[in-house]
N, C-alpha and C. Protein backbone atom coordinates (compact mmCIF):
# COMPACT_ATOMS: atom_id res chain seq x y z
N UNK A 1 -123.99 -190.69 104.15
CA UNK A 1 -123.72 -189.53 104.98
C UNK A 1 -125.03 -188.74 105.11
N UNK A 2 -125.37 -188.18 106.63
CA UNK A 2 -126.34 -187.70 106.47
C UNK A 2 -126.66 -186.23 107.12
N UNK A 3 -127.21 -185.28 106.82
CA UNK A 3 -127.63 -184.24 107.39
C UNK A 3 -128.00 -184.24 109.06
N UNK A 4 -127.53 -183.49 110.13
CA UNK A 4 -128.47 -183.44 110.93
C UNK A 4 -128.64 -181.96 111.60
N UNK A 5 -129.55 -182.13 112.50
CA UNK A 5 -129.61 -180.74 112.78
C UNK A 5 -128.83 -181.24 114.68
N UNK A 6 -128.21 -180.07 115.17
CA UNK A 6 -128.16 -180.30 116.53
C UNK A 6 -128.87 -179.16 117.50
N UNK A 7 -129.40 -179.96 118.44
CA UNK A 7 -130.20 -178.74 119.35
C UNK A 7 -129.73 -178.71 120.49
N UNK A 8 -129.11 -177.26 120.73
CA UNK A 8 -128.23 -176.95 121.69
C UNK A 8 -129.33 -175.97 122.58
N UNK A 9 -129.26 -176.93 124.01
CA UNK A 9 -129.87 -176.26 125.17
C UNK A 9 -129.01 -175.87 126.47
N UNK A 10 -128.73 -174.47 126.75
CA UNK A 10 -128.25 -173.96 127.52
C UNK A 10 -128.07 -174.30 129.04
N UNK A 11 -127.65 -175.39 129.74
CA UNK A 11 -127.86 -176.01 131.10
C UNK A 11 -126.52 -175.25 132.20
N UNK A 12 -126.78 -174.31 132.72
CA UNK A 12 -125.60 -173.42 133.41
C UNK A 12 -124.71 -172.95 132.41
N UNK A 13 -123.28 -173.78 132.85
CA UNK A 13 -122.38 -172.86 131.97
C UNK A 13 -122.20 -173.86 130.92
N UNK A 14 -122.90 -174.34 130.65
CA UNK A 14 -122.42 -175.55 129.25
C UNK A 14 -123.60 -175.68 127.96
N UNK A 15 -123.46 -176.02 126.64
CA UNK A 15 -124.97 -176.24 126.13
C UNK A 15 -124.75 -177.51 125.98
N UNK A 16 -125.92 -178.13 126.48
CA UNK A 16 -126.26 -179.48 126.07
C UNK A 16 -126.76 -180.09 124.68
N UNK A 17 -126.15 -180.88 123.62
CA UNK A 17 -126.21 -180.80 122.44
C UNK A 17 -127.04 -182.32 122.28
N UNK A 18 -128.27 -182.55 121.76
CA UNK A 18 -129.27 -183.66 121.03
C UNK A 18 -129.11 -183.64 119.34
N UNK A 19 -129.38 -184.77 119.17
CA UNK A 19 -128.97 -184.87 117.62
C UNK A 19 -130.35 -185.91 117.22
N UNK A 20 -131.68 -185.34 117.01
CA UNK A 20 -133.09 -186.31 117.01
C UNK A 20 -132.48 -187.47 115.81
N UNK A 21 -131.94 -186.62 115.26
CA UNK A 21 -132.13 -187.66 113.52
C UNK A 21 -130.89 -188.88 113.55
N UNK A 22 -129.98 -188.78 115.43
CA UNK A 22 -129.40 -189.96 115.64
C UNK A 22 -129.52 -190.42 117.19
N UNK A 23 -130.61 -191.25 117.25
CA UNK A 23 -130.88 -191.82 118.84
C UNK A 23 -129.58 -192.21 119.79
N UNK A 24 -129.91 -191.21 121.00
CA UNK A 24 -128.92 -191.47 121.97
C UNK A 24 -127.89 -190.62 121.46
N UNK A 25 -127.80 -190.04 120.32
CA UNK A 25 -125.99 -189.20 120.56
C UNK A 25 -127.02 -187.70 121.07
N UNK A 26 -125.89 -187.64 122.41
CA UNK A 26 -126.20 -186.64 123.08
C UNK A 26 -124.85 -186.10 123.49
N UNK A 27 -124.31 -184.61 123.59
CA UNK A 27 -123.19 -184.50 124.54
C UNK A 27 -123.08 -183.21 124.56
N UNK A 28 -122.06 -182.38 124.50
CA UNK A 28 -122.08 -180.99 125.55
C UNK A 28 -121.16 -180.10 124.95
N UNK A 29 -121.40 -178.48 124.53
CA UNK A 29 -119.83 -178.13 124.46
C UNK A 29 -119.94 -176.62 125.40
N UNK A 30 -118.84 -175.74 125.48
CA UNK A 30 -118.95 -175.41 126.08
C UNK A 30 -119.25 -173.66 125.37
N UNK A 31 -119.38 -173.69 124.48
CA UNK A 31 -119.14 -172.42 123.42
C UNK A 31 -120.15 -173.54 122.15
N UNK A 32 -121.07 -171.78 121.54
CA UNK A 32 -122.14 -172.78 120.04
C UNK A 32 -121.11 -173.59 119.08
N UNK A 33 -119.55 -172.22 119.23
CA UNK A 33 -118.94 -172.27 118.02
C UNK A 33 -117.89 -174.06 118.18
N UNK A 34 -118.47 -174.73 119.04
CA UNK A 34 -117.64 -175.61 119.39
C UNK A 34 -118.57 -176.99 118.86
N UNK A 35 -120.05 -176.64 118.87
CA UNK A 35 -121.21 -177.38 118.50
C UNK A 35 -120.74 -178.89 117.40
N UNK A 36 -120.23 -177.86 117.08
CA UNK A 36 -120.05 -178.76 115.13
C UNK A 36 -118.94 -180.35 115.51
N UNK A 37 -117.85 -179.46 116.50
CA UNK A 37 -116.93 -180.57 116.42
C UNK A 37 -117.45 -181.67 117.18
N UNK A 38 -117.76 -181.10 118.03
CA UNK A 38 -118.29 -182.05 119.22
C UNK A 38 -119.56 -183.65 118.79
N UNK A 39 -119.80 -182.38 117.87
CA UNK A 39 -120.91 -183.63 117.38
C UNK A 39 -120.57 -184.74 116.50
N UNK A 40 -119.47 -184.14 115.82
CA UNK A 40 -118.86 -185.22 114.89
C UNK A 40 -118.29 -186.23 115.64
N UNK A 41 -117.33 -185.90 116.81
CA UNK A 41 -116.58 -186.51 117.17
C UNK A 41 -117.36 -187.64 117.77
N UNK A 42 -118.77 -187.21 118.54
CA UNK A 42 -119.62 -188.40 119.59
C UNK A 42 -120.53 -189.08 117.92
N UNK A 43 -120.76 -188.23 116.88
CA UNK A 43 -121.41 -189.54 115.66
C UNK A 43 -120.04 -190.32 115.54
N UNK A 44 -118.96 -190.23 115.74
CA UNK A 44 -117.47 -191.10 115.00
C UNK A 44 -117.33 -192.02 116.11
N UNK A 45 -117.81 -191.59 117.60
CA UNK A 45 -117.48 -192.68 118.36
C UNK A 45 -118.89 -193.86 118.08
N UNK A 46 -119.94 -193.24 117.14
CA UNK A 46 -121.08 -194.10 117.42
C UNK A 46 -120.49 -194.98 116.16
N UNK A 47 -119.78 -195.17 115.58
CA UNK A 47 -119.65 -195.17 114.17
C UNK A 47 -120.73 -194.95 112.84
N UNK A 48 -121.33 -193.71 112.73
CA UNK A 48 -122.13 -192.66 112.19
C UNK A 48 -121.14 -191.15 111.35
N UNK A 49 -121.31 -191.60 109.84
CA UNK A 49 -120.62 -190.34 109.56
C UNK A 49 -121.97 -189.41 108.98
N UNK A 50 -121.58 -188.26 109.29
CA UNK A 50 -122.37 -186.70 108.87
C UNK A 50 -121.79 -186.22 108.42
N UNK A 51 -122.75 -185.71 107.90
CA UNK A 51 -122.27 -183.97 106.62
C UNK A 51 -122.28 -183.12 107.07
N UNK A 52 -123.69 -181.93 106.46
CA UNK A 52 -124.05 -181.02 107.06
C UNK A 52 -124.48 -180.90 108.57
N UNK A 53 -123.78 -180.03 109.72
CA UNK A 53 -124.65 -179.84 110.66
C UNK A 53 -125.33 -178.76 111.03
N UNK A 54 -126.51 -178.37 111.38
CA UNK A 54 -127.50 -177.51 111.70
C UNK A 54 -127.09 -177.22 113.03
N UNK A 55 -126.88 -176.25 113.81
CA UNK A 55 -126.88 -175.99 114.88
C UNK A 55 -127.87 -174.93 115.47
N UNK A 56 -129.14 -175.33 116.08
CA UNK A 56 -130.66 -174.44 116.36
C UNK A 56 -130.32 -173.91 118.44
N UNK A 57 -129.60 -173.62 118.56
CA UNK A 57 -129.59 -172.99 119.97
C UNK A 57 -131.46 -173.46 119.97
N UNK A 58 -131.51 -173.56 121.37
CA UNK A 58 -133.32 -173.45 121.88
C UNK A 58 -132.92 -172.40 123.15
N UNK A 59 -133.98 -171.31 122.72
CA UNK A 59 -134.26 -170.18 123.84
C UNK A 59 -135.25 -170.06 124.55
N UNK A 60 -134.82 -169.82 125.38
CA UNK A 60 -136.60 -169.02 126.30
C UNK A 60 -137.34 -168.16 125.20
N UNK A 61 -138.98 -168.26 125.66
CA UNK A 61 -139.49 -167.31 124.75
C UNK A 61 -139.11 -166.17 124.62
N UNK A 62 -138.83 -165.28 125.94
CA UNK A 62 -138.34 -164.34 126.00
C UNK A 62 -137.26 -163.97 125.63
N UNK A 63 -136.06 -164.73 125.13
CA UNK A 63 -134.80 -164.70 124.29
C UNK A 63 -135.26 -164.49 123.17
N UNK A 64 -136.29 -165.40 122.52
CA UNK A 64 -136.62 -165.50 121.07
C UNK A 64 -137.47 -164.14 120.97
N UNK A 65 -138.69 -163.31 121.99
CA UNK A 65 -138.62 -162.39 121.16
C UNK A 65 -137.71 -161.31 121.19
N UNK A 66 -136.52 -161.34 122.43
CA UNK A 66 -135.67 -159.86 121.96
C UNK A 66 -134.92 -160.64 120.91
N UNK A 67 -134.53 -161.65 120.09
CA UNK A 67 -133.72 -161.82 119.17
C UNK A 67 -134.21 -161.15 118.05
N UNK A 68 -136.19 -161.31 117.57
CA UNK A 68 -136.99 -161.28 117.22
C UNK A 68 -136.67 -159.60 116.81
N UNK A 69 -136.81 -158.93 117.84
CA UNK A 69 -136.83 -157.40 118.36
C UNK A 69 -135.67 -157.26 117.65
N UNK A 70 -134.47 -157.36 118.31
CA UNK A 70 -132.77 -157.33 117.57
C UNK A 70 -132.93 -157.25 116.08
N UNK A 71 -133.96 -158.30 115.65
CA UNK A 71 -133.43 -158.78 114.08
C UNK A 71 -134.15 -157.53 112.93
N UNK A 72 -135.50 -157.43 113.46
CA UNK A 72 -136.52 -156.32 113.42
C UNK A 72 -135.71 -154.96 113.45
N UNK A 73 -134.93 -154.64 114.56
CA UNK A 73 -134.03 -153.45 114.91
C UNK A 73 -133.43 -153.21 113.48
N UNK A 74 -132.52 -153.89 113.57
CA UNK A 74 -131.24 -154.38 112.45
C UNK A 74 -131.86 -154.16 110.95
N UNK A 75 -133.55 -154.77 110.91
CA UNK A 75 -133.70 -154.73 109.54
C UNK A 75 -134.11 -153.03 108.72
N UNK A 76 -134.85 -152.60 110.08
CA UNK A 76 -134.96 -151.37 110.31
C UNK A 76 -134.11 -150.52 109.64
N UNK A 77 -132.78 -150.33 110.76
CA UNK A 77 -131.49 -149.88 110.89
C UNK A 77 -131.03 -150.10 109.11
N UNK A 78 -131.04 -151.01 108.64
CA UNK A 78 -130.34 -151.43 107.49
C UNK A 78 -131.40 -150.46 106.37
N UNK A 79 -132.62 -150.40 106.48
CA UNK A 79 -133.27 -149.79 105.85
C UNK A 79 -133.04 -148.53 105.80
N UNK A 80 -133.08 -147.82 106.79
CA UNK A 80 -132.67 -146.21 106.63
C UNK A 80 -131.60 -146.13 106.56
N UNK A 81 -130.58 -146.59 106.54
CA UNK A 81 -129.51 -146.69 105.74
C UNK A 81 -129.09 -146.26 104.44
N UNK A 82 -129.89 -147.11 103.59
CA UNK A 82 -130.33 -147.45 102.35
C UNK A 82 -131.28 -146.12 101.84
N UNK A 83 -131.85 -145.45 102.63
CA UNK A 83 -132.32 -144.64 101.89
C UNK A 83 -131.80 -143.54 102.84
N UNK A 84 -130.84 -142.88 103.34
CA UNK A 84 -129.68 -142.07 103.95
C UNK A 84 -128.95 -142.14 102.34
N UNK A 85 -128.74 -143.69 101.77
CA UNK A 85 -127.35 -143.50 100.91
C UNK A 85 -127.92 -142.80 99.76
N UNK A 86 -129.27 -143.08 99.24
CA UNK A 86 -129.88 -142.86 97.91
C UNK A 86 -130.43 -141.62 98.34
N UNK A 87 -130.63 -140.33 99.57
CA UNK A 87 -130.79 -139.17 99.32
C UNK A 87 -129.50 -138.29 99.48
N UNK A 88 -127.93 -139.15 100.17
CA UNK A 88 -127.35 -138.33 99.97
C UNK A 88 -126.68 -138.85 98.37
N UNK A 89 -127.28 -139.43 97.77
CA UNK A 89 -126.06 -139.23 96.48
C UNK A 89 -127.26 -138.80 95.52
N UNK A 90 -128.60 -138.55 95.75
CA UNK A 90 -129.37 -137.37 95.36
C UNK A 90 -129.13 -135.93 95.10
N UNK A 91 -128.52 -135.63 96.72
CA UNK A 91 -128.42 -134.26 96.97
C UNK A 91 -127.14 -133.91 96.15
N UNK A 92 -125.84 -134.81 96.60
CA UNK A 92 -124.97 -134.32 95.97
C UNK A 92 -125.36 -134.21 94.00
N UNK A 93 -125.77 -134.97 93.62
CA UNK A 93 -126.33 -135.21 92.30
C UNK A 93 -126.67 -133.62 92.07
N UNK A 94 -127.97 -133.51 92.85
CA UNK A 94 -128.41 -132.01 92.70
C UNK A 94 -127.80 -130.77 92.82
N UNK A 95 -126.53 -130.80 93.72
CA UNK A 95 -126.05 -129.51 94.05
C UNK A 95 -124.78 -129.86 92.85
N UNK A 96 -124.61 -130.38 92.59
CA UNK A 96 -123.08 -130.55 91.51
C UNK A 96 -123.64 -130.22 90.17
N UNK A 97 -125.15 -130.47 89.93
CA UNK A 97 -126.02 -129.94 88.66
C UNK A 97 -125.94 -128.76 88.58
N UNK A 98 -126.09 -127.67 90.04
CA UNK A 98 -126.40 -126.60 90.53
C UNK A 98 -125.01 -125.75 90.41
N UNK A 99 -124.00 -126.88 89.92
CA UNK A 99 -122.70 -125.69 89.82
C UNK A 99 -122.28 -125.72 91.28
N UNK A 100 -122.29 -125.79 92.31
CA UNK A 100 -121.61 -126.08 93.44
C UNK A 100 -120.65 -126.50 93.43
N UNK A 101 -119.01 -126.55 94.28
CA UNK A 101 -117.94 -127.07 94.62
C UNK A 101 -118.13 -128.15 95.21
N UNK A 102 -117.70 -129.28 95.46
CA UNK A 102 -117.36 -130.29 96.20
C UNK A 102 -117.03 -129.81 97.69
N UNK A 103 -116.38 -129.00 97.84
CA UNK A 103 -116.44 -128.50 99.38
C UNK A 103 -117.62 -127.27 99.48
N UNK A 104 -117.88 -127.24 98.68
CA UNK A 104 -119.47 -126.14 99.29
C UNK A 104 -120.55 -127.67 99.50
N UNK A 105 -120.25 -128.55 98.53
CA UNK A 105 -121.68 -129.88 99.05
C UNK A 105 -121.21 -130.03 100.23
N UNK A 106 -119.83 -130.47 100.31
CA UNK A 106 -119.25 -131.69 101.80
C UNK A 106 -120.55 -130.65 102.78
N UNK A 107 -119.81 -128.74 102.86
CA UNK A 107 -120.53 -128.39 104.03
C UNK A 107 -121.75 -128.34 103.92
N UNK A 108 -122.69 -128.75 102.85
CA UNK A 108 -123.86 -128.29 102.99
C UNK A 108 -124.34 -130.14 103.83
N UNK A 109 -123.64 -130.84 103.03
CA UNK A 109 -124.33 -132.46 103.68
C UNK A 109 -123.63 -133.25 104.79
N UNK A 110 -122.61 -132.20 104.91
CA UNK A 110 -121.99 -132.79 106.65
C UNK A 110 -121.23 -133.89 105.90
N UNK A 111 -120.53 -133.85 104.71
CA UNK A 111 -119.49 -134.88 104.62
C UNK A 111 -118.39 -134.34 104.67
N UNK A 112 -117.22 -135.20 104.49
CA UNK A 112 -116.21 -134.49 103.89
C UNK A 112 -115.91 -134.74 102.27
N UNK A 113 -114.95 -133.68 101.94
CA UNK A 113 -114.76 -133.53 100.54
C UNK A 113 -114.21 -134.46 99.67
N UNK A 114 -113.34 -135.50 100.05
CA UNK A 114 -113.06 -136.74 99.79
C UNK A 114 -114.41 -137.70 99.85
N UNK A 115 -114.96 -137.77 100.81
CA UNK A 115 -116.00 -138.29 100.71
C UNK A 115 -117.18 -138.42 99.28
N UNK A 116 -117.65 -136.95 99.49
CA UNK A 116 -118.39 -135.81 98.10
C UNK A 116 -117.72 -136.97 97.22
N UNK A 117 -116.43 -136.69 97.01
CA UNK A 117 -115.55 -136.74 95.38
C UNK A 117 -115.99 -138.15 95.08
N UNK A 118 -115.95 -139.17 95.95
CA UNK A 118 -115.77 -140.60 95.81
C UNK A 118 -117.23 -140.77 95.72
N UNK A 119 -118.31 -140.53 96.33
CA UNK A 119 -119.73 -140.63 95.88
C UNK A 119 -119.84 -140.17 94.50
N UNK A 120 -119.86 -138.73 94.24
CA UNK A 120 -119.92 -138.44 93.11
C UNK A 120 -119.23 -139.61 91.95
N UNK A 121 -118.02 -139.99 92.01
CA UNK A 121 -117.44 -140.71 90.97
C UNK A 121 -118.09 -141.97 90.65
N UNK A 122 -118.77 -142.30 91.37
CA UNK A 122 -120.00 -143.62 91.17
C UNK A 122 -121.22 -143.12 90.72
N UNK A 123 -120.96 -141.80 90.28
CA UNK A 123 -122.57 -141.30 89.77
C UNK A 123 -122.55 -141.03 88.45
N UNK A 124 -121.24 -141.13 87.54
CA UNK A 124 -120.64 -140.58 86.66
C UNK A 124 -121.26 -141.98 85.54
């Protein structure tokens, strides 16, 4: 049984699916998420069984760099996130040191007070 990768190229409304690491199986689906079966089914008519399949869409350059851009965005995005979560469970940290209510933090950090309570309880 063997690994392959399939390379799915976009031809109108269909992707056209190559399989290098098995000569001649070539065929089509109509959706990526359909990739996998399709390929098994044309290695089973070759009589060829596979394992793992790789499915590599091929894009225009210009696809690859807004994906590029997207992924960059996202990693971004995920980052300030991450440090959004570690200054607000700072602040609350600090104002609950400070003797503050749970509804005097919510209004000072724009949460709500359920919110406050359930951060705080992971700080404990």
């Amino acid at each position: 049984m063997m690994d392959v990768t399939a390379i799915a190229t976009r031809t109108g409304k269909w992707w056209a699916i190559e399989v290098p690491q098995i000569p001649g199986l070539y065929t089509q689906a109509k959706h990526l998420n359909q990739v996998e079966d399709m390929v098994r089914d044309a290695a089973s008519a070759m009589g060829r069984d596979i394992g793992v399949i790789t499915v590599t869409p091929r894009l225009t350059a210009d696809d690859e760099a807004l994906l590029h851009e997207l992924n960059d965005a996202r990693a971004a995005a995920a980052a300030s996130q991450e440090k959004a979560s570690s200054l607000t469970r700072t602040a609350i940290g600090k104002f609950r040191a400070q003797g503050l209510t749970l509804r005097d933090v919510s209004a000072i950090i724009g949460l709500t007070p359920q919110r406050v309570s359930a951060i705080a309880a992971t700080m404990r």
